[in-house]
PDB file of N, CA and C in Angstrom:
ATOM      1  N   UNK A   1     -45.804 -36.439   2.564  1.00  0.00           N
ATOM      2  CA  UNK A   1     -46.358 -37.420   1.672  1.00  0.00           C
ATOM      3  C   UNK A   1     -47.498 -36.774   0.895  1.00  0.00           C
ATOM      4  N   UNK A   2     -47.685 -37.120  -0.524  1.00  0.00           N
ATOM      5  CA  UNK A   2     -48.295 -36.700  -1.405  1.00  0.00           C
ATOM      6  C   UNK A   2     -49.200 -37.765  -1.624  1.00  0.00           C
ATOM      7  N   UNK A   3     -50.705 -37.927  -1.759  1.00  0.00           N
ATOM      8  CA  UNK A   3     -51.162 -38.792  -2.362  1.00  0.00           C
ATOM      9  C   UNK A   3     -51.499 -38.896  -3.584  1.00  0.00           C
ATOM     10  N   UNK A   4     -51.141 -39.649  -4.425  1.00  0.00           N
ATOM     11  CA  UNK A   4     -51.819 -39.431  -6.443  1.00  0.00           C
ATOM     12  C   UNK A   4     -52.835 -40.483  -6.168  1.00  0.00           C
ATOM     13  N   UNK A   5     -52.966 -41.586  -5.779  1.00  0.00           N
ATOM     14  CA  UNK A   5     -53.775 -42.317  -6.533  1.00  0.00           C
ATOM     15  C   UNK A   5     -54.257 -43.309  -5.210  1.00  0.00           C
ATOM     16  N   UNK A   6     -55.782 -43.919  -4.614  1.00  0.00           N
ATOM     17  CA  UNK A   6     -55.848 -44.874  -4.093  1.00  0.00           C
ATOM     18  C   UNK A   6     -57.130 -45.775  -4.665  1.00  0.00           C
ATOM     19  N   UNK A   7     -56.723 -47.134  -5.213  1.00  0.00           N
ATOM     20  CA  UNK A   7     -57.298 -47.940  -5.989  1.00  0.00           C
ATOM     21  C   UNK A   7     -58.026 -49.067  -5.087  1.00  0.00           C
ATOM     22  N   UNK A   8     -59.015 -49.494  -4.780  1.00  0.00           N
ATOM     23  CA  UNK A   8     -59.793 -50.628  -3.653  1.00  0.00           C
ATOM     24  C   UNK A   8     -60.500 -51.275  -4.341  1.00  0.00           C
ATOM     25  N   UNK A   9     -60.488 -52.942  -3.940  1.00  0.00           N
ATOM     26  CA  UNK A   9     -61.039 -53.946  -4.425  1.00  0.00           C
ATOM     27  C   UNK A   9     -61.634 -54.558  -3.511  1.00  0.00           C
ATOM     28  N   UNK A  10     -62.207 -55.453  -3.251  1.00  0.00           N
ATOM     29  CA  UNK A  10     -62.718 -56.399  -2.391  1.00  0.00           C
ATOM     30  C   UNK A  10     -61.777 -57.261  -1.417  1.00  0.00           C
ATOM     31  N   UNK A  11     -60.849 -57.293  -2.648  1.00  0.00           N
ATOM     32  CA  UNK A  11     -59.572 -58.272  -1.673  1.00  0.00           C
ATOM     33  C   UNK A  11     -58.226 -57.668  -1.878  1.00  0.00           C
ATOM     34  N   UNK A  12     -58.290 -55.924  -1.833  1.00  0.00           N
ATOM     35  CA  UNK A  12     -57.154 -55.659  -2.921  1.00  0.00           C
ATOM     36  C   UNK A  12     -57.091 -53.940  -2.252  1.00  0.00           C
ATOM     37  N   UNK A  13     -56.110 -53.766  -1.956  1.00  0.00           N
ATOM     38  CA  UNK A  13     -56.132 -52.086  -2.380  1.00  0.00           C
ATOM     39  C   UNK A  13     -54.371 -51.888  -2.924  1.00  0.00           C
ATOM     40  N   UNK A  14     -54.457 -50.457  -3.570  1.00  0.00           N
ATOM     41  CA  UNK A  14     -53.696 -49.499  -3.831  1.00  0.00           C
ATOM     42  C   UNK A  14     -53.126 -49.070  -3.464  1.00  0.00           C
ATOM     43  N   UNK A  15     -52.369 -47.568  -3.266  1.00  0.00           N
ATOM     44  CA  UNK A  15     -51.933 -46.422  -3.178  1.00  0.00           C
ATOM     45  C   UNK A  15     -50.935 -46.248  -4.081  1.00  0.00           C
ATOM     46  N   UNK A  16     -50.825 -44.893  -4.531  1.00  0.00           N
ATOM     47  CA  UNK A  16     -49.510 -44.299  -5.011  1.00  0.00           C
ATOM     48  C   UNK A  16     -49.643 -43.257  -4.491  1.00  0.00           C
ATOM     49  N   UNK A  17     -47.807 -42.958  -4.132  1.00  0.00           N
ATOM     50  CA  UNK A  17     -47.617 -41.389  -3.395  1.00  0.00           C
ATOM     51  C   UNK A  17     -46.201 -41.345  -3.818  1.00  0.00           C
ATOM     52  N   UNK A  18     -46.342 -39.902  -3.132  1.00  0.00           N
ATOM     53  CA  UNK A  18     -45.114 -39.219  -3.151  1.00  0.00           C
ATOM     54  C   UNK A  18     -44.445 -38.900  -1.813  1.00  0.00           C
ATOM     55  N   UNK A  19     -43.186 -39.076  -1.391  1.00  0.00           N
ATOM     56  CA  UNK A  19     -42.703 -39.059  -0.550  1.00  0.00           C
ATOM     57  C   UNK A  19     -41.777 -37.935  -0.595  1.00  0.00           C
ATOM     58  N   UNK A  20     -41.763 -36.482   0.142  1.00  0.00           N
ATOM     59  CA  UNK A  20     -40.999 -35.864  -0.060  1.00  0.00           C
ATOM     60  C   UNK A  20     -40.087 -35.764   1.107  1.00  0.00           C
ATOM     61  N   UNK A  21     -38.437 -35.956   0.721  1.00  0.00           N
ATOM     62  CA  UNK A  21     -37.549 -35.837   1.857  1.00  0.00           C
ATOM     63  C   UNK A  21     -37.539 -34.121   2.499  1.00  0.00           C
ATOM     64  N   UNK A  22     -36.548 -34.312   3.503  1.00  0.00           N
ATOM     65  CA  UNK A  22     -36.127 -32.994   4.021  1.00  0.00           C
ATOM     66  C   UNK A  22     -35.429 -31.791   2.883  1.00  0.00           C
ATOM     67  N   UNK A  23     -35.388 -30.600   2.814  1.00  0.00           N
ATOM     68  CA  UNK A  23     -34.551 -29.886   1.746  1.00  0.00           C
ATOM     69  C   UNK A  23     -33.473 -30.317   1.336  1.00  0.00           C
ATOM     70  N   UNK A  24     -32.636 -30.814   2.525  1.00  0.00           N
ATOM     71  CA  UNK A  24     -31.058 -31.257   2.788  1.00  0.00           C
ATOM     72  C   UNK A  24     -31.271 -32.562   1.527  1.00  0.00           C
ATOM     73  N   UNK A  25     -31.739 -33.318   1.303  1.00  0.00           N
ATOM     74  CA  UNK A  25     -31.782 -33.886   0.793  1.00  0.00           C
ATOM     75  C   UNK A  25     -32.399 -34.137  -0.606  1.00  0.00           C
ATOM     76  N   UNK A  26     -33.465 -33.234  -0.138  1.00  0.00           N
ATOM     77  CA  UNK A  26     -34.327 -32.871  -1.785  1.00  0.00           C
ATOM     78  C   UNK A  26     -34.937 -33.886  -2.401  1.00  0.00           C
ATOM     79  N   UNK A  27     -35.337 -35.106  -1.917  1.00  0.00           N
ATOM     80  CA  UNK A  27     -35.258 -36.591  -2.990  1.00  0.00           C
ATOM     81  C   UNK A  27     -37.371 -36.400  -2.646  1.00  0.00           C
ATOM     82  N   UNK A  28     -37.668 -36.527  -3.893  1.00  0.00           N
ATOM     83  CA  UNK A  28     -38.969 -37.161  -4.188  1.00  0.00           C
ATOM     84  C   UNK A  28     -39.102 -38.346  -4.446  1.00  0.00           C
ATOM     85  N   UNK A  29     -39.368 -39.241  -3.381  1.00  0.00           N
ATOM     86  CA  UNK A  29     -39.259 -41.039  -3.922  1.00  0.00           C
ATOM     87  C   UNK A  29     -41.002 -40.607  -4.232  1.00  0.00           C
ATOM     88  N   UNK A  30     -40.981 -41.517  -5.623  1.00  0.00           N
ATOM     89  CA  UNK A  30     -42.551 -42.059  -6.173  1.00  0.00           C
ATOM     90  C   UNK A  30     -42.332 -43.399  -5.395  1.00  0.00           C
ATOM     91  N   UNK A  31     -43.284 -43.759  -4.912  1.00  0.00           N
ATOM     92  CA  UNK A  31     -44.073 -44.835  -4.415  1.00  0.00           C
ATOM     93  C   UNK A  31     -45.330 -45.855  -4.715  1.00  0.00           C
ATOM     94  N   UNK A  32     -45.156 -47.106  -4.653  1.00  0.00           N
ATOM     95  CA  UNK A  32     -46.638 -47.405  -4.694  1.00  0.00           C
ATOM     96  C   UNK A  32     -46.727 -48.934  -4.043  1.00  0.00           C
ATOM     97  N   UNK A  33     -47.657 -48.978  -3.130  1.00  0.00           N
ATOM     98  CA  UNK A  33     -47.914 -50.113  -1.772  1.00  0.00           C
ATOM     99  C   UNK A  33     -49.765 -50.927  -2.193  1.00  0.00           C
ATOM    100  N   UNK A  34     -48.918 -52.274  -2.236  1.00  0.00           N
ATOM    101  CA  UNK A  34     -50.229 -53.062  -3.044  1.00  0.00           C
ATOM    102  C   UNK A  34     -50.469 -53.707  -1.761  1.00  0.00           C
ATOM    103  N   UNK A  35     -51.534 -53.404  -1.086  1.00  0.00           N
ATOM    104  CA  UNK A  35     -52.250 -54.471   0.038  1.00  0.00           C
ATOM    105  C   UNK A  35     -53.045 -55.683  -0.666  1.00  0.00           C
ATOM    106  N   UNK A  36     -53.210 -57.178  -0.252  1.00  0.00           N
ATOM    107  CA  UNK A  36     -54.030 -57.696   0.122  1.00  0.00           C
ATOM    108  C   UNK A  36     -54.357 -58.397   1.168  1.00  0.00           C
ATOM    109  N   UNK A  37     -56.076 -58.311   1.270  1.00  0.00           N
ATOM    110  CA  UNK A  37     -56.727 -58.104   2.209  1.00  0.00           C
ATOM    111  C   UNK A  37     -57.785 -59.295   2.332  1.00  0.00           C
ATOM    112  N   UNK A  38     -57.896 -59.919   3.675  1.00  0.00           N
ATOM    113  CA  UNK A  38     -58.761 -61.149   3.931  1.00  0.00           C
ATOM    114  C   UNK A  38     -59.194 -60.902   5.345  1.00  0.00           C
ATOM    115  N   UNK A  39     -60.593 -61.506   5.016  1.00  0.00           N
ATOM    116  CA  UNK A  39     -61.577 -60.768   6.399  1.00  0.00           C
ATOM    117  C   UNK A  39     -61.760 -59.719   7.031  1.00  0.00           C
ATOM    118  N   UNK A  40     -60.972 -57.894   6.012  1.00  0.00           N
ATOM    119  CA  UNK A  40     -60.783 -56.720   6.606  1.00  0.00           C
ATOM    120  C   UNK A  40     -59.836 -56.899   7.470  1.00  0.00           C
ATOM    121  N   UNK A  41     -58.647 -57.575   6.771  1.00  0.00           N
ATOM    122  CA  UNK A  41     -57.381 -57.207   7.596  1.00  0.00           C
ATOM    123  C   UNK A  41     -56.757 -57.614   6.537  1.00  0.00           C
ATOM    124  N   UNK A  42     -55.202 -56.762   6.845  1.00  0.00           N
ATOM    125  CA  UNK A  42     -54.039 -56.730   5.591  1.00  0.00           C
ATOM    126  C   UNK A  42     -53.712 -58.323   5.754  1.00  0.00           C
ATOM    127  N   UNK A  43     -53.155 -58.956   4.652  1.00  0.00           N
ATOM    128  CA  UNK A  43     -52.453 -59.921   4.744  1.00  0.00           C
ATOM    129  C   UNK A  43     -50.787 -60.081   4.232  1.00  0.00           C
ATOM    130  N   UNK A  44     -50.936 -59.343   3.460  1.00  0.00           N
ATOM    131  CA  UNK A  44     -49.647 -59.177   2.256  1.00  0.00           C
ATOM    132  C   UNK A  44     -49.781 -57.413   2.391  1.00  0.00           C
ATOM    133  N   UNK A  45     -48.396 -56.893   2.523  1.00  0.00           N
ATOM    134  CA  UNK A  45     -47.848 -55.492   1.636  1.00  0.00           C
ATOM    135  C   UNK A  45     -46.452 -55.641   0.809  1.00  0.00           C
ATOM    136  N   UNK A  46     -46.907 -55.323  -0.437  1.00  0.00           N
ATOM    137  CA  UNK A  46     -45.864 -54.865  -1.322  1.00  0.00           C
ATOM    138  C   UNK A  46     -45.675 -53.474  -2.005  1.00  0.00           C
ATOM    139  N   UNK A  47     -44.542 -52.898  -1.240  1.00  0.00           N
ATOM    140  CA  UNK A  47     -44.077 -51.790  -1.323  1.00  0.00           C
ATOM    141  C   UNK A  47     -42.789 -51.341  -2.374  1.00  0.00           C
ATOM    142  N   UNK A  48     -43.660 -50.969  -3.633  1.00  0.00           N
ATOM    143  CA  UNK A  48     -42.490 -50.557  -5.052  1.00  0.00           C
ATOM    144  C   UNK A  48     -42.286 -48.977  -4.850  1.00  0.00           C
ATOM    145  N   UNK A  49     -40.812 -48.831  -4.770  1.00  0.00           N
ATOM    146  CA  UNK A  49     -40.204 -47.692  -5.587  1.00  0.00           C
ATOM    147  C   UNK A  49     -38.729 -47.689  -6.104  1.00  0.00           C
ATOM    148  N   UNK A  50     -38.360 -46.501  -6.678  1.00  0.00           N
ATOM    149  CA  UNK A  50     -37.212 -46.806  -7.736  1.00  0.00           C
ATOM    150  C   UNK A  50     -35.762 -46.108  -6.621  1.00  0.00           C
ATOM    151  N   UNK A  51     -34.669 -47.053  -6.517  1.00  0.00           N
ATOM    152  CA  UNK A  51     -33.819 -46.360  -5.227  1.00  0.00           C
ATOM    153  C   UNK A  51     -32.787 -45.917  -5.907  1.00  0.00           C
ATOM    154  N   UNK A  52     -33.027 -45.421  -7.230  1.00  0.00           N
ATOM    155  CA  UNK A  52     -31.883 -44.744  -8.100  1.00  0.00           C
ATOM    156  C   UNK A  52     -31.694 -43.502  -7.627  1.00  0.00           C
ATOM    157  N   UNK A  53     -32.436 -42.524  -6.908  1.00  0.00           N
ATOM    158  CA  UNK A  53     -32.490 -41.322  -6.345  1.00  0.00           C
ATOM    159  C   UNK A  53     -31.537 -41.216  -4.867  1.00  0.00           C
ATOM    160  N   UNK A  54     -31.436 -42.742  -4.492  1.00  0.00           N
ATOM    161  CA  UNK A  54     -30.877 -42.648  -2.874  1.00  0.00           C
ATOM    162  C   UNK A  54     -29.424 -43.086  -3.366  1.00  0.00           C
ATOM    163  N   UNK A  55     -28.848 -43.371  -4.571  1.00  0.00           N
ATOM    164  CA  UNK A  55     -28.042 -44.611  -4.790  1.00  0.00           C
ATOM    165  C   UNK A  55     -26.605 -43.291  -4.445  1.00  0.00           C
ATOM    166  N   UNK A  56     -26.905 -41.637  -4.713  1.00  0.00           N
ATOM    167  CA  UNK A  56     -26.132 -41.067  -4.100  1.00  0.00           C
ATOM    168  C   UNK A  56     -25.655 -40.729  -3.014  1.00  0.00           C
ATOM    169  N   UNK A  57     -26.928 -40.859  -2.664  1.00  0.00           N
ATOM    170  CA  UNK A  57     -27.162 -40.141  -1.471  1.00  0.00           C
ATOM    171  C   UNK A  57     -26.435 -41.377   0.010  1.00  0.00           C
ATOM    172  N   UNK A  58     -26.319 -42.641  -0.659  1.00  0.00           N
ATOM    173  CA  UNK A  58     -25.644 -43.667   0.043  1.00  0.00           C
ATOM    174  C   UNK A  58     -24.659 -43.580  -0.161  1.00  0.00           C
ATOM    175  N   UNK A  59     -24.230 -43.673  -1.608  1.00  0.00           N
ATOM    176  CA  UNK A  59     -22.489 -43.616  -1.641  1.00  0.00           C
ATOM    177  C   UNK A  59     -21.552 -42.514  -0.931  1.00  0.00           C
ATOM    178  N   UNK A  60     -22.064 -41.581  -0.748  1.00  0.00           N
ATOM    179  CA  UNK A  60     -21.842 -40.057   0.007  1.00  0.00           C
ATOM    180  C   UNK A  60     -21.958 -40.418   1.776  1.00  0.00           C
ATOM    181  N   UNK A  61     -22.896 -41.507   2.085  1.00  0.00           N
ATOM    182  CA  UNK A  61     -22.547 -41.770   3.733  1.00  0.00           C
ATOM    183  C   UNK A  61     -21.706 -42.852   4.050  1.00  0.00           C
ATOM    184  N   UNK A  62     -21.043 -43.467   2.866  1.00  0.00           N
ATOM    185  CA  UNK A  62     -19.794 -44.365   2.936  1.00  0.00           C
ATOM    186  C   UNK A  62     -20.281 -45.844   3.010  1.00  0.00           C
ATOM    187  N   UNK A  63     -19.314 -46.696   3.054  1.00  0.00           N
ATOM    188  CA  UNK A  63     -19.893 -48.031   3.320  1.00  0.00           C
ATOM    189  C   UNK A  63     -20.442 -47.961   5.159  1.00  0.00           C
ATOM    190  N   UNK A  64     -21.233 -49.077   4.789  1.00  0.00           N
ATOM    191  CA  UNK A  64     -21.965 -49.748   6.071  1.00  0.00           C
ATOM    192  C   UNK A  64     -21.053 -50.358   7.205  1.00  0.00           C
ATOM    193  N   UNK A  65     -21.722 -50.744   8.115  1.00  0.00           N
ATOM    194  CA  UNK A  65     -20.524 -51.060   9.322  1.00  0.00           C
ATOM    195  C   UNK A  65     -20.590 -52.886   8.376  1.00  0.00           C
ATOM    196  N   UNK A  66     -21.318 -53.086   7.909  1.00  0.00           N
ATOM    197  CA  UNK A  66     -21.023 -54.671   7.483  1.00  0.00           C
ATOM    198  C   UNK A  66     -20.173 -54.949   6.041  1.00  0.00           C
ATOM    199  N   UNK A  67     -20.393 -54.062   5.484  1.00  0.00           N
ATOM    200  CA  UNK A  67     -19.551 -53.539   4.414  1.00  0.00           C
ATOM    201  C   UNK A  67     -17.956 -53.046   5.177  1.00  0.00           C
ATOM    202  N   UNK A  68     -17.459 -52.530   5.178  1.00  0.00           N
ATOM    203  CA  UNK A  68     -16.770 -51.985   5.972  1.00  0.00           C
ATOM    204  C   UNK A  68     -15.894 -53.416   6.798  1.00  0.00           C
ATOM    205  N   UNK A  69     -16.169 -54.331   7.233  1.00  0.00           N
ATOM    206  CA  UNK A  69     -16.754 -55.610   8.119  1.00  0.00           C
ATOM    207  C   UNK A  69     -15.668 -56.320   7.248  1.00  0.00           C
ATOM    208  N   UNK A  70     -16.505 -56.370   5.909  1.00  0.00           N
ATOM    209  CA  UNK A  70     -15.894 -57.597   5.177  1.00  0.00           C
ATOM    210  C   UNK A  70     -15.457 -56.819   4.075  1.00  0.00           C
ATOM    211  N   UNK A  71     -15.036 -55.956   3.299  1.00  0.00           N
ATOM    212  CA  UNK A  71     -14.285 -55.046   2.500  1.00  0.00           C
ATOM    213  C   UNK A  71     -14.919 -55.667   1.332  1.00  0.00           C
ATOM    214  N   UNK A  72     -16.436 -55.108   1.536  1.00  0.00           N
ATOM    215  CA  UNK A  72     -16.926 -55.078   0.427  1.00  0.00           C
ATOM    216  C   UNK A  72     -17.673 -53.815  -0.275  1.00  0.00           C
TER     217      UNK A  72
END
């Protein structure tokens, strides 16, 4: 994990990173995780990134056992 950026508010924090996979895989997911925060404790995480990078890397391990399930 790479860190670019961590942003803090009063009721609020940041991060953006970088997530680097294994070689085998090679995938740099960008990341970024919005906490908010009441009484110095998390309340809410929202965790954005873009899964266009994995969308191969899934189709290549086949369908799911629930996929698979219902022939979808």
């Amino acid at each position: 994990m790479e860190l670019i950026s961590e942003l803090y508010g009063e009721t609020e924090a940041t991060l953006v990173y970088d997530v680097h996979t294994a070689p085998a895989v090679g995938i740099t997911q960008h990341t970024a995780e919005h906490f908010r925060l009441r009484d110095g404790r998390i309340t809410s995480i929202t965790l954005v990134f873009d899964s266009a990078p994995w969308q191969a890397v899934m189709a290549a391990a086949g369908p799911t056992r629930d996929e698979a399930a219902t022939g979808a």
